[in-house]
PDB file of N, CA and C in Angstrom:
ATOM      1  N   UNK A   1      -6.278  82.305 -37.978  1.00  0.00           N
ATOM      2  CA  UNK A   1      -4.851  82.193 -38.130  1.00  0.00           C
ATOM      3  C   UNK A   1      -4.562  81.001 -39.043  1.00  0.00           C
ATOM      4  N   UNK A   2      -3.617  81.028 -39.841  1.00  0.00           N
ATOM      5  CA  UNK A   2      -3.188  80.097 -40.461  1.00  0.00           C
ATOM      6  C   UNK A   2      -1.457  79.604 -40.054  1.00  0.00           C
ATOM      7  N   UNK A   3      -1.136  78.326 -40.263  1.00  0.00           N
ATOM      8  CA  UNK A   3       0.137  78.070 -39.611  1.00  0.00           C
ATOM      9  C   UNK A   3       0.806  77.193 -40.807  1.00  0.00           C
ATOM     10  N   UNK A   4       1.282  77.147 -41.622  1.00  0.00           N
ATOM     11  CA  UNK A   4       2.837  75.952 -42.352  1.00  0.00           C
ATOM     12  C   UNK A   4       3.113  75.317 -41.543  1.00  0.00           C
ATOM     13  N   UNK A   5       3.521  73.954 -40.917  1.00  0.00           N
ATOM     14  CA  UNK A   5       4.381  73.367 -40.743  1.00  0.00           C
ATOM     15  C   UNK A   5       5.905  73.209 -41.665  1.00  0.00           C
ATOM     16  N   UNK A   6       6.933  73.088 -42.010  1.00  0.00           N
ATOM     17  CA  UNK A   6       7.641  72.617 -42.868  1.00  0.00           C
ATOM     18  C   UNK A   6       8.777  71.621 -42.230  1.00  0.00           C
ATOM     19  N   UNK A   7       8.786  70.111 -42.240  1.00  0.00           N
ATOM     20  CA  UNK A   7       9.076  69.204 -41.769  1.00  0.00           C
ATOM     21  C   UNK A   7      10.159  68.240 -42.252  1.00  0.00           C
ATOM     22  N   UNK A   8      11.380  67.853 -42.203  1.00  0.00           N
ATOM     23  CA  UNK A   8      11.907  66.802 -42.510  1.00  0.00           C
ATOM     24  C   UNK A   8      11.195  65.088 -42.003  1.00  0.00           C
ATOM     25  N   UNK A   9      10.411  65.473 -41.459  1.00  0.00           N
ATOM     26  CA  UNK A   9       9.518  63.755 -41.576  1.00  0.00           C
ATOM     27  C   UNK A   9       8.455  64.373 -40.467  1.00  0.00           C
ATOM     28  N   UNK A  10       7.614  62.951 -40.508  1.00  0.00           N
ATOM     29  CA  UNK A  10       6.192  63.524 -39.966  1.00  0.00           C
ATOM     30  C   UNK A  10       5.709  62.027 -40.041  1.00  0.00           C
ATOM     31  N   UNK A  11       5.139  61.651 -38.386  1.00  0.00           N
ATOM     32  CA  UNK A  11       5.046  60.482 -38.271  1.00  0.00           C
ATOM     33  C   UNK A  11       4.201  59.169 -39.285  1.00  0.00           C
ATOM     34  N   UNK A  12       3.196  59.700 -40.054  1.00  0.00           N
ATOM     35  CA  UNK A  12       2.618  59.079 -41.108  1.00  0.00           C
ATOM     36  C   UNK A  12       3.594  58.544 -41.796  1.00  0.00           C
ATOM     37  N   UNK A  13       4.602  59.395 -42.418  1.00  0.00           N
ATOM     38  CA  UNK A  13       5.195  59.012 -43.366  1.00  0.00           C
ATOM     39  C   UNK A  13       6.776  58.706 -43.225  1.00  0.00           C
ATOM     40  N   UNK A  14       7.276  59.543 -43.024  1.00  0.00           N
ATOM     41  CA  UNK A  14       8.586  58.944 -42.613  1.00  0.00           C
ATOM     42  C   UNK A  14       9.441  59.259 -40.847  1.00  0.00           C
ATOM     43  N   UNK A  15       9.899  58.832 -40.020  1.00  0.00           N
ATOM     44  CA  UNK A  15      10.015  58.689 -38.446  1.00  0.00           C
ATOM     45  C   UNK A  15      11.626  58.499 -38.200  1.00  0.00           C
ATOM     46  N   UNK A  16      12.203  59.342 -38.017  1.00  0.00           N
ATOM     47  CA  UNK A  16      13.423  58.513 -37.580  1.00  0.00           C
ATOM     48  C   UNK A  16      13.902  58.948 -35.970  1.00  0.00           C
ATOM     49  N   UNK A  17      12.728  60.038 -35.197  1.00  0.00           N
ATOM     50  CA  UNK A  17      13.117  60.219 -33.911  1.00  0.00           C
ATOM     51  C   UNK A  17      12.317  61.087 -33.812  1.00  0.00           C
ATOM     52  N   UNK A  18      12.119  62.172 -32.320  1.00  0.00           N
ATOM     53  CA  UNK A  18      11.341  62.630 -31.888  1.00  0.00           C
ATOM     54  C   UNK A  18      10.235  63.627 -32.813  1.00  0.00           C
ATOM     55  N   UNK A  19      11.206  64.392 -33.595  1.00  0.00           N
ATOM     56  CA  UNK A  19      10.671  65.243 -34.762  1.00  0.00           C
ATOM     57  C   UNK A  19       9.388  64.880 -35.030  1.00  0.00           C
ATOM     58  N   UNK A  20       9.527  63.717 -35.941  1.00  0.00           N
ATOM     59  CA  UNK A  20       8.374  62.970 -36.662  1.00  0.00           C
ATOM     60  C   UNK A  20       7.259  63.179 -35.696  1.00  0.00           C
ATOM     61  N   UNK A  21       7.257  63.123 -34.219  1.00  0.00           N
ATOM     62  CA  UNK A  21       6.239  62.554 -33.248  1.00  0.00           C
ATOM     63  C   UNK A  21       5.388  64.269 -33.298  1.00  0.00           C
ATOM     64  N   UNK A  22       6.515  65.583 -33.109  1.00  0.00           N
ATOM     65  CA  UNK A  22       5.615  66.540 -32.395  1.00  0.00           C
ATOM     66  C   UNK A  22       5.761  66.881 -33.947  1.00  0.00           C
ATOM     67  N   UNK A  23       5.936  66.357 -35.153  1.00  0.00           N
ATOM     68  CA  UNK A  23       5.617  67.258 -36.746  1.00  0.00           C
ATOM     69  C   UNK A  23       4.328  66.859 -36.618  1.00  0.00           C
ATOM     70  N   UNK A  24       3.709  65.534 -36.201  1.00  0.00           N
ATOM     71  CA  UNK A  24       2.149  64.780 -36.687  1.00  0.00           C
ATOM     72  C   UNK A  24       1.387  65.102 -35.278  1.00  0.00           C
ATOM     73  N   UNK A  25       2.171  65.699 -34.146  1.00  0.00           N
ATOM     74  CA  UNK A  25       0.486  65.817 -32.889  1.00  0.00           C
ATOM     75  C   UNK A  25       0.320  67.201 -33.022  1.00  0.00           C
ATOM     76  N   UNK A  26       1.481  68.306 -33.002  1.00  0.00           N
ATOM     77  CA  UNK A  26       1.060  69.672 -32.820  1.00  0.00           C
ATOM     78  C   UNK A  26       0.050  70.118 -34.000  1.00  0.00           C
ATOM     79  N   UNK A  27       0.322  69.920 -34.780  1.00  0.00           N
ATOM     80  CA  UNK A  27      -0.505  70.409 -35.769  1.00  0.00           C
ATOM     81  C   UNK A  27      -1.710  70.084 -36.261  1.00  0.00           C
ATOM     82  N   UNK A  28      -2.289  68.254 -35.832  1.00  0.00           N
ATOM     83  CA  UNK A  28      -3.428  67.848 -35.313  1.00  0.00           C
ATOM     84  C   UNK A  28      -4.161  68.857 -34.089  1.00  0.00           C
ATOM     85  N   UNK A  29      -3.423  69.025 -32.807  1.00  0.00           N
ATOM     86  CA  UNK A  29      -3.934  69.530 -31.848  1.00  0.00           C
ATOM     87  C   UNK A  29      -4.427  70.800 -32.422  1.00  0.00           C
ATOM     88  N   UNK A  30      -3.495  71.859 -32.916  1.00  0.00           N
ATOM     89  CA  UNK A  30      -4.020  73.145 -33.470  1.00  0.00           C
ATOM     90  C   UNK A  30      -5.204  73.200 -34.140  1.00  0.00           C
ATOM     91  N   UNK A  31      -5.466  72.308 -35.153  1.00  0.00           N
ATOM     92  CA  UNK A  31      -6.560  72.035 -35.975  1.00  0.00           C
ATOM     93  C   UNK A  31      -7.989  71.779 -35.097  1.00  0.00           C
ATOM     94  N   UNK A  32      -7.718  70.621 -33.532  1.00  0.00           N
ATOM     95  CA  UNK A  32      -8.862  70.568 -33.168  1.00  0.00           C
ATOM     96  C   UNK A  32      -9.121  71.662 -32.424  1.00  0.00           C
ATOM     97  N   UNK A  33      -8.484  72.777 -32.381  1.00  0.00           N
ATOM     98  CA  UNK A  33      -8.850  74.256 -31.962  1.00  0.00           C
ATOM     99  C   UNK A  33      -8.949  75.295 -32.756  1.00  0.00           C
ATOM    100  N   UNK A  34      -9.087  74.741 -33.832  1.00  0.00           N
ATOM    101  CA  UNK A  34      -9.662  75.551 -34.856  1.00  0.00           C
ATOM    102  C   UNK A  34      -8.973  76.380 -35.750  1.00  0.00           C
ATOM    103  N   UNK A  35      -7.368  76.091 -35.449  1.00  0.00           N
ATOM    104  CA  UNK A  35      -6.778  76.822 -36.553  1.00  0.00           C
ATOM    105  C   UNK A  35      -6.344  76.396 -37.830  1.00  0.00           C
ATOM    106  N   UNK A  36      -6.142  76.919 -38.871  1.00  0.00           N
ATOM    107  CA  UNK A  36      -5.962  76.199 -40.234  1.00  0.00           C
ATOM    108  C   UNK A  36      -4.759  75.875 -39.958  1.00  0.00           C
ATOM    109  N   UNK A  37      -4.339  74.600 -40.256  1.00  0.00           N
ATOM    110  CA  UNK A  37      -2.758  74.362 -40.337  1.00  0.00           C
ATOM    111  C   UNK A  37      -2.408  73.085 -41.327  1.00  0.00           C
ATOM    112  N   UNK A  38      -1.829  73.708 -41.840  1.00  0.00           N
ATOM    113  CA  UNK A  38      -1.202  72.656 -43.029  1.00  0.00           C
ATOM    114  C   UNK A  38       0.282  71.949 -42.775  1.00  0.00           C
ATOM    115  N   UNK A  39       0.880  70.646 -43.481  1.00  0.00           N
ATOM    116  CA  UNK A  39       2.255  70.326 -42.852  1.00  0.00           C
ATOM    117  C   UNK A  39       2.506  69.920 -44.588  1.00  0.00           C
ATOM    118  N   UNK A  40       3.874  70.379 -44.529  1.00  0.00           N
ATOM    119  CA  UNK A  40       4.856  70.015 -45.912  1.00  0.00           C
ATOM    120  C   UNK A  40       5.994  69.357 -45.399  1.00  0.00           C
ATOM    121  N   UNK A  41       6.100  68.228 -46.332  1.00  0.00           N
ATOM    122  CA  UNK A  41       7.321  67.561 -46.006  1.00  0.00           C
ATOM    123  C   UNK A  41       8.155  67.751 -47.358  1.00  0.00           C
ATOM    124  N   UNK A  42       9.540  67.997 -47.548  1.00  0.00           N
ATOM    125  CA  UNK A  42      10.011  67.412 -48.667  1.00  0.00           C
ATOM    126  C   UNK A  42       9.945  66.105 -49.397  1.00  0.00           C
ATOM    127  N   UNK A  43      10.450  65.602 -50.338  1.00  0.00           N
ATOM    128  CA  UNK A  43      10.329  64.339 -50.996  1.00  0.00           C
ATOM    129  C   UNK A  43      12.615  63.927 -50.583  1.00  0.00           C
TER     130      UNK A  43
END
């Protein structure tokens, strides 16, 4: 399976409330179970 994220912030880079927190763990977690998952943020 493959998954997109598409994010207005993502805790690495920009944070302004909860968002940021589950844009940067869910998609870590997915990955250490083996699914491809990528995250896009705008600029």
């Amino acid at each position: 399976m493959k998954v997109l994220f598409c994010s207005s912030e993502v805790a690495e880079y920009a944070k302004t409330g909860g968002l940021a927190d589950v844009s940067s763990a869910l998609p870590k977690e997915l990955v250490r179970q083996g699914i491809d998952c990528r995250v896009v943020m705008p600029l």
